[in-house]
Protein backbone atom coordinates (compact mmCIF):
# COMPACT_ATOMS: atom_id res chain seq x y z
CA UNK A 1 39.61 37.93 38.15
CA UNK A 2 38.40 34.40 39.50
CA UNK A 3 37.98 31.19 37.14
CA UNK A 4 34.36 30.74 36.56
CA UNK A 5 34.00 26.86 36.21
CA UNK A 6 30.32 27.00 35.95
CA UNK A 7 30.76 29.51 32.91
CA UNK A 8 33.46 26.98 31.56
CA UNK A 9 31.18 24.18 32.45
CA UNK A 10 28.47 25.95 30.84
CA UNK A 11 29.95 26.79 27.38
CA UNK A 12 31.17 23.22 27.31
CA UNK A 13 28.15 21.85 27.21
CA UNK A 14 26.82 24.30 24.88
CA UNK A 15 29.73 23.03 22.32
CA UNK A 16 28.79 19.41 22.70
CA UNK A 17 25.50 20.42 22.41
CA UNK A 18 25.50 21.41 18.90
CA UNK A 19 28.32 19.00 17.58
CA UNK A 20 25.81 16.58 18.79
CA UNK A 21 22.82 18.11 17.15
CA UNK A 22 25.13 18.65 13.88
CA UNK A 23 26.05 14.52 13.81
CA UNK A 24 22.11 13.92 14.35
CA UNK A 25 21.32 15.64 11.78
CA UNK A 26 23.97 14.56 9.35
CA UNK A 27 23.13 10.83 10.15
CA UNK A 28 19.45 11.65 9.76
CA UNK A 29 20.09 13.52 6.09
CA UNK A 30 22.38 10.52 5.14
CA UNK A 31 19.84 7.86 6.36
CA UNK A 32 16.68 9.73 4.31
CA UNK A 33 19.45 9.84 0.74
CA UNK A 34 20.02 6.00 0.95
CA UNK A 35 16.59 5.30 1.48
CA UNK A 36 15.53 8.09 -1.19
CA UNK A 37 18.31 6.32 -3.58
CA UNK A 38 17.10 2.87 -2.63
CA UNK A 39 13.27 3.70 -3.74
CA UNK A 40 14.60 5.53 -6.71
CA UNK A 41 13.47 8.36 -6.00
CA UNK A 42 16.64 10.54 -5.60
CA UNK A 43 18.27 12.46 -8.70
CA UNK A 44 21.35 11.78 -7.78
CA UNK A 45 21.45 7.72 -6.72
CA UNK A 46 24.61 6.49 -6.98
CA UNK A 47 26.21 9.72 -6.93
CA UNK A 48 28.37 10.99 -3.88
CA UNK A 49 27.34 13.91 -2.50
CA UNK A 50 29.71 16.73 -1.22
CA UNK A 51 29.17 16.89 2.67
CA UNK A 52 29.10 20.44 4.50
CA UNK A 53 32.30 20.87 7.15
């Protein structure tokens, strides 16, 4: 059985992919609670919130 780098190569990217995707979105959700907390508009401002991970 040969090594399939482009399967390796592949899969790789796939992984960075969504870690990527998952820090987007993290920084995007954190960025929209600060603002939220700024306008006074979130229930919880000034409250940490638990993060998923």
């Amino acid at each position: 059985m040969a090594f399939d780098l482009r399967a390796a190569l592949l899969k790789k990217a796939e992984v960075e992919t969504a870690r990527l995707v998952d820090f987007e979105f993290r920084l995007r959700a954190r960025t929209m609670r600060l603002l939220a907390a700024d306008r006074g508009r979130c229930r919880c401002a000034g409250r940490a919130h638990r993060s998923r991970g």
